[in-house]
Protein backbone atom coordinates (compact mmCIF):
# COMPACT_ATOMS: atom_id res chain seq x y z
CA UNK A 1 -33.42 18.07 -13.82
CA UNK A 2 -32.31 21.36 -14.72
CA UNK A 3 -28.74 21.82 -15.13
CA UNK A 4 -28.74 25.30 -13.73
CA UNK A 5 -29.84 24.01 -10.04
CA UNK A 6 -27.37 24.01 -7.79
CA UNK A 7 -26.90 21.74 -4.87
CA UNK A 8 -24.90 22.63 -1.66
CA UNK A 9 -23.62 20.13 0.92
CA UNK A 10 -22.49 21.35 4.18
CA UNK A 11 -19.84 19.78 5.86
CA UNK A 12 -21.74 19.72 8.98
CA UNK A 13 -19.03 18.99 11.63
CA UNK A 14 -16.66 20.93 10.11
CA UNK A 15 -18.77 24.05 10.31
CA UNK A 16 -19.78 23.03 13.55
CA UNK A 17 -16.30 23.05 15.06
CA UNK A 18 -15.67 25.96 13.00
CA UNK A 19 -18.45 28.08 15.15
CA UNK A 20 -17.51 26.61 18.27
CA UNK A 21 -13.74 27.70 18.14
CA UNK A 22 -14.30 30.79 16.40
CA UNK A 23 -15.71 32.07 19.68
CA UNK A 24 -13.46 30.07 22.05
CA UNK A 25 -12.09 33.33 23.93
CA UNK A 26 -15.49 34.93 24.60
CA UNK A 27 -18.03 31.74 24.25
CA UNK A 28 -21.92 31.97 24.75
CA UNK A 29 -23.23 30.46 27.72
CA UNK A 30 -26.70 29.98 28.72
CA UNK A 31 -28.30 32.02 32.11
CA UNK A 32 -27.54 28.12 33.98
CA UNK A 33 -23.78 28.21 31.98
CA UNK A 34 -23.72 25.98 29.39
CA UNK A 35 -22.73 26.71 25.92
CA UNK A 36 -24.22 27.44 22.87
CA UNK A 37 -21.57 29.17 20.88
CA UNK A 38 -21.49 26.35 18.27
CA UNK A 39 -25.38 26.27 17.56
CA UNK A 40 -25.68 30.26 17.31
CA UNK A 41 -22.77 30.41 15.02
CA UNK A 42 -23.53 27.08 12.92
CA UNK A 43 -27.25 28.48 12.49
CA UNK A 44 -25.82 32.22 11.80
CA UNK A 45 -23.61 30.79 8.89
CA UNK A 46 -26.72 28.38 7.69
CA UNK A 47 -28.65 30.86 7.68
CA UNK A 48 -26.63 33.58 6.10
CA UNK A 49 -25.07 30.89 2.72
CA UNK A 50 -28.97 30.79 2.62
CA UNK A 51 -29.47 34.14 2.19
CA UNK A 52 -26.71 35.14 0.00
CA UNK A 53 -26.74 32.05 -2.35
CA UNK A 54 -30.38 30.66 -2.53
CA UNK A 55 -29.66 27.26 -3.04
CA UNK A 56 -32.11 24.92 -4.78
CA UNK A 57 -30.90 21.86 -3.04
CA UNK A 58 -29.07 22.09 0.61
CA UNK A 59 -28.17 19.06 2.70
CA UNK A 60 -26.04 18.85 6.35
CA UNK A 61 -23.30 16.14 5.67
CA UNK A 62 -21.90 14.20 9.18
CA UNK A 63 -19.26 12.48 10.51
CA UNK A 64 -20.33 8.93 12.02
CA UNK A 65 -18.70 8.36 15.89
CA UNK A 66 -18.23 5.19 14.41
CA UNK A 67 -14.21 4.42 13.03
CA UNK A 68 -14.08 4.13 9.52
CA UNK A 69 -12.58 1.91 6.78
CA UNK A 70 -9.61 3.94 6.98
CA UNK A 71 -8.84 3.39 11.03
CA UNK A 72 -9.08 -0.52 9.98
CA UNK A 73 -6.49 -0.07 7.07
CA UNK A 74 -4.19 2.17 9.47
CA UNK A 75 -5.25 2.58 13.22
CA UNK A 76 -2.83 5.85 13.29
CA UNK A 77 -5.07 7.41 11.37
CA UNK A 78 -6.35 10.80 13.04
CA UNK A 79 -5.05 9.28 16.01
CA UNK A 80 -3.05 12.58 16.85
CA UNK A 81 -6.29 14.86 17.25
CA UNK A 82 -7.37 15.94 20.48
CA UNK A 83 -10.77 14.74 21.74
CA UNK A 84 -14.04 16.31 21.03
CA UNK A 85 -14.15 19.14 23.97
CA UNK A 86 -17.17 18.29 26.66
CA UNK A 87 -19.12 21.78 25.87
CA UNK A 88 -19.22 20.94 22.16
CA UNK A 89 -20.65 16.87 22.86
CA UNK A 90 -22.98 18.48 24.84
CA UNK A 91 -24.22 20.99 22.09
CA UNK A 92 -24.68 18.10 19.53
CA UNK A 93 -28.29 16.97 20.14
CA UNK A 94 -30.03 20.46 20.38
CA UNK A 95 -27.97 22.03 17.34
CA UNK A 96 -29.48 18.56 15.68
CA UNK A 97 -32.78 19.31 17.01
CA UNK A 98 -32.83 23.20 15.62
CA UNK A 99 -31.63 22.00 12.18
CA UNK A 100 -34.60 19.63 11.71
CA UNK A 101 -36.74 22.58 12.42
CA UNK A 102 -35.70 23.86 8.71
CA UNK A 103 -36.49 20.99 7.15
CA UNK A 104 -32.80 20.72 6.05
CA UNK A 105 -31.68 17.03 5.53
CA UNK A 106 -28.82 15.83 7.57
CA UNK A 107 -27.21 12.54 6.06
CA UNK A 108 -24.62 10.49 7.85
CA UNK A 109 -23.90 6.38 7.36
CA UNK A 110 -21.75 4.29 10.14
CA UNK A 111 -18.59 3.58 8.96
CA UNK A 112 -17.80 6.52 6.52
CA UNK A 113 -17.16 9.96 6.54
CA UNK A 114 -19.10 13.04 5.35
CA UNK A 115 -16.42 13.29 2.61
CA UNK A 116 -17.05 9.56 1.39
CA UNK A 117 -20.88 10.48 1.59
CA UNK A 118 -20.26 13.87 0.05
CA UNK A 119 -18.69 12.10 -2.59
CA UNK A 120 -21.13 9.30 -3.35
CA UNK A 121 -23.85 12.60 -3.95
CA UNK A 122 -21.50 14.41 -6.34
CA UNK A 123 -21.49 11.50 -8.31
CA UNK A 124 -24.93 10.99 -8.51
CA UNK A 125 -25.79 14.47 -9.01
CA UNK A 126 -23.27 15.06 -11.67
CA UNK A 127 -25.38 12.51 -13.97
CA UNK A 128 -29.10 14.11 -12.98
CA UNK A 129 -27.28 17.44 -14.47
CA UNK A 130 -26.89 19.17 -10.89
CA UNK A 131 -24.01 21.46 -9.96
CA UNK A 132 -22.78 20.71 -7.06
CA UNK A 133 -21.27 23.02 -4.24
CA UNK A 134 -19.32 21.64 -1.39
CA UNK A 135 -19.14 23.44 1.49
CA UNK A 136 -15.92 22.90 3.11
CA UNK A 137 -12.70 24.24 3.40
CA UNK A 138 -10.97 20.10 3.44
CA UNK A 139 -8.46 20.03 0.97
CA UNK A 140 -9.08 16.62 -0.13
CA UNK A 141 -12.64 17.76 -1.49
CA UNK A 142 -10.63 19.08 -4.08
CA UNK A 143 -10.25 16.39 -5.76
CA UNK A 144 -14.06 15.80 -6.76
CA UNK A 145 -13.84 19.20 -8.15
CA UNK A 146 -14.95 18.70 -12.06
CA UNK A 147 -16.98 21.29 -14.51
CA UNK A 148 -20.23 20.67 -12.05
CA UNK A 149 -18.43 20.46 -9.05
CA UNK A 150 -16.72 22.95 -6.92
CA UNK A 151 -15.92 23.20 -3.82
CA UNK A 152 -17.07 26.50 -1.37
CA UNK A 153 -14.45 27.10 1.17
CA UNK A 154 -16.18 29.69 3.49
CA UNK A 155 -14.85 32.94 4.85
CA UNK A 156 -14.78 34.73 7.88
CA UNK A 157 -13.22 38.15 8.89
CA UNK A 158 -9.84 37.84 7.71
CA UNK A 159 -10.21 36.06 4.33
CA UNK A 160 -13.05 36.30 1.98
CA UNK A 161 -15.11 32.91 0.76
CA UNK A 162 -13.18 31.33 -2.37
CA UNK A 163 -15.13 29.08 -4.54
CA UNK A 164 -12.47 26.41 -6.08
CA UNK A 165 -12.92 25.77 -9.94
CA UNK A 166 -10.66 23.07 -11.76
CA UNK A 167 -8.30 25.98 -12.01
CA UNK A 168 -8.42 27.70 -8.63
CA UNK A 169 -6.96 24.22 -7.48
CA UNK A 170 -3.90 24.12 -9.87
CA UNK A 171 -3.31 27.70 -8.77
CA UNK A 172 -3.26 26.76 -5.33
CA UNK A 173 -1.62 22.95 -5.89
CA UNK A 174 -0.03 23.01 -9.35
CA UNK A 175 -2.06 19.98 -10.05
CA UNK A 176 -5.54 20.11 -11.06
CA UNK A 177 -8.14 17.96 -9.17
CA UNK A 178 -7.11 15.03 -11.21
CA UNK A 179 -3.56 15.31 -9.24
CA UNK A 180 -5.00 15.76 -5.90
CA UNK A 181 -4.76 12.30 -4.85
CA UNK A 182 -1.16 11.54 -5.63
CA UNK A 183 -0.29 15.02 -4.34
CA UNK A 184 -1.74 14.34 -1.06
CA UNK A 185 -0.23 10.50 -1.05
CA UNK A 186 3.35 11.95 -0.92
CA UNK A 187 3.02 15.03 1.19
CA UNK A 188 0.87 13.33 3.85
CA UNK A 189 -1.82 15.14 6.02
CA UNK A 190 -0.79 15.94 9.03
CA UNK A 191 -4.46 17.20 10.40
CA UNK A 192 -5.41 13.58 9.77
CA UNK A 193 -1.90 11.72 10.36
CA UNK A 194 -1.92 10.27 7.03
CA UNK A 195 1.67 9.60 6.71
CA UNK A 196 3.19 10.27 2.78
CA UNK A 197 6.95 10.00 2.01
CA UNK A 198 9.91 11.30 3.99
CA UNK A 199 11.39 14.49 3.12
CA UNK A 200 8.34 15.12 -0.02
CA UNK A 201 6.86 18.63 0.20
CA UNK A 202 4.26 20.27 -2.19
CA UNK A 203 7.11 21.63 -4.15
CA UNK A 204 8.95 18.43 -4.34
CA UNK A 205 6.05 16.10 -4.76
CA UNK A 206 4.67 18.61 -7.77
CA UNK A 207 7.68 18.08 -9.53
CA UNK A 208 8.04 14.25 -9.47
CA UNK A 209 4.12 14.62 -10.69
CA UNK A 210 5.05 16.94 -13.39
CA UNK A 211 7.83 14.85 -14.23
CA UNK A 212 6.89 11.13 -13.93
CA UNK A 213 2.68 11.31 -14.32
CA UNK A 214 1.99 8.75 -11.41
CA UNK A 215 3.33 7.47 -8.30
CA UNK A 216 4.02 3.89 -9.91
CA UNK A 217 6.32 5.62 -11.96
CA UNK A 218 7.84 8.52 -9.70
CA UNK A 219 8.91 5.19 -7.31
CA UNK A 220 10.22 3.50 -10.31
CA UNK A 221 12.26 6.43 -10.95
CA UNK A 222 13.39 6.47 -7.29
CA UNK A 223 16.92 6.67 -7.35
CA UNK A 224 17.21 9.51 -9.61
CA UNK A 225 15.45 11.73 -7.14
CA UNK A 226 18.75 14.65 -6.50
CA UNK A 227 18.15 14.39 -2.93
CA UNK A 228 19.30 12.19 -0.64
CA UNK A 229 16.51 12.51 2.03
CA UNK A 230 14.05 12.09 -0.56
CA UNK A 231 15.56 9.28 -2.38
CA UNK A 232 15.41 7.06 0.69
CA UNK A 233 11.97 8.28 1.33
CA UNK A 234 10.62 6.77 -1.82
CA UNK A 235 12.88 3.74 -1.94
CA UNK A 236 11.65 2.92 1.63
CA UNK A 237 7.70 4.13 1.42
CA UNK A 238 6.95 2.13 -1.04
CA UNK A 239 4.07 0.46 1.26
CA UNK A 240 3.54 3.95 3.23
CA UNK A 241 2.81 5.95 -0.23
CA UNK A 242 0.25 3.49 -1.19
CA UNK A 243 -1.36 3.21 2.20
CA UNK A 244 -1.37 6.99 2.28
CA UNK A 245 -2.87 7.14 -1.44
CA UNK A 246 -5.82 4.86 -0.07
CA UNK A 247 -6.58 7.06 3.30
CA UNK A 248 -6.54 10.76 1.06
CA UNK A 249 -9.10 8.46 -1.57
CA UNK A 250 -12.58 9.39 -1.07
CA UNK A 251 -14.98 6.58 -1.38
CA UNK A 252 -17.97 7.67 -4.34
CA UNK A 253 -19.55 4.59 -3.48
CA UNK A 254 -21.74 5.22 -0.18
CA UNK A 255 -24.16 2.41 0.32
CA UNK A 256 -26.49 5.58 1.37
CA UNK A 257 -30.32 5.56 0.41
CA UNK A 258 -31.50 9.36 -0.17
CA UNK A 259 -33.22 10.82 -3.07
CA UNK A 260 -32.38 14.78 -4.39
CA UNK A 261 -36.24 15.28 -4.12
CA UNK A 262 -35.65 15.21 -0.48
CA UNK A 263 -32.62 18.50 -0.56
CA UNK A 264 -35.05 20.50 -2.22
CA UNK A 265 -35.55 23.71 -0.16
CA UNK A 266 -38.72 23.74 1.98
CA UNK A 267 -40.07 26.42 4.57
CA UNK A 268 -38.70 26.33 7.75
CA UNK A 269 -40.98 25.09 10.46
CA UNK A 270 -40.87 27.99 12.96
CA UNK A 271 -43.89 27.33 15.03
């Protein structure tokens, strides 16, 4: 394969939600009242990353309903988000139904999330010499960012789209993608109640990385944290920091059949 194709992944739910909520205050509803604000604005942003970056290969990426690996390992986890609303359940099918109509692929796999499945594609398509774009605005993508990956974190009216390179991420983490993981282990994530250490924020978690490389060594190194708060916090989350390292780990290794033949771009069926 060339090396100058690019690839884009949609992080399908994601974007869905995204379109739904963006037009929570003044939704579109249907003559009989029912809603279609997440398929007009899911399509309108499909259609327009179409237009304005001509992707070779383009895939939809989704969530299973299905709990994961992760909700067996910690059954906290996302426990503290609020249920899918009604209006957007009821969207699902026919926003599924108009996307197979462009002959765009939409990959999911019970038991794993569009990240883990996003993930077990980069891989792949990093050794067939495709550059990969991943169309999300999840922080933990970021840590699959590499020289052929990046990750697209899309706009809207207030902030412009930013395309993260291995250095847009240290800007923004003061770790590169390579820290990611660790960084996210001892901050936690509250959006997806993954739990990290006590009293560790970004600026206090970036310098035990700086200083000590790895979290083996920043909780070997435990007491000579200068504060109290987070001193306890790593002498007592020893098991938490771990656990948390494992849930903010995306899983490269999908047992997902697909084939990059099937992402190249095709006419749209609009008959």
């Amino acid at each position: 394969m060339n090396s100058h194709k690019r690839m884009f992944l949609i992080d399908g739910m994601a974007q869905i939600y995204r379109a739904h909520f963006a037009m929570i205050k003044n939704p579109l509803l249907t003559k009989d009242g029912r809603h279609t604000s997440a398929i007009f604005g899911f399509m309108n942003f499909l259609f327009n990353l179409i237009n304005k970056e001509n992707p070779d290969y383009l895939a939809v990426v989704l969530d299973s309903k299905e709990e994961t690996f992760r909700h067996k390992i910690y059954t906290e986890y996302k426990a503290t988000r609020e249920k899918m609303p009604e209006e957007l359940v009821a969207q699902l099918a026919p926003l599924y139904e108009v996307i197979s109509h462009t002959n765009i692929p939409m990959l999911k796999k019970s038991g794993f999330e569009a990240d883990d499945i996003m993930g077990t594609l980069v891989k792949k398509a990093e050794k067939e010499d495709l550059v990969t774009f991943l169309v999300t605005a999840d922080k933990d993508m970021m840590q699959l960012v590499s020289d052929k990956v990046f990750m697209y974190s899309p706009g809207n009216s207030f902030k412009p789209t930013t395309i993260y390179d291995r250095e847009k991420v240290k800007d923004k983490w003061g770790v590169g993608p390579e820290g990611i993981i660790d960084m996210l282990a001892l901050v936690g994530d509250a959006s997806d109640n993954v739990p990290g250490i006590d009293g560790v924020g970004p600026k206090t978690a970036l310098k035990l990385i700086n200083e000590y490389k790895t979290i083996e060594s920043i909780l070997e190194h435990a007491e000579n944290a200068g504060n109290k708060r987070v001193q306890n916090g790593l002498l007592n989350g020893r098991d938490l920091v771990f656990l948390s390292k494992e849930l903010v780990t995306i899983d490269c290794e999908v047992p997902i059949e697909f084939h990059f033949e099937e992402f190249v771009r095709k006419e749209m069926d609009v008959k």
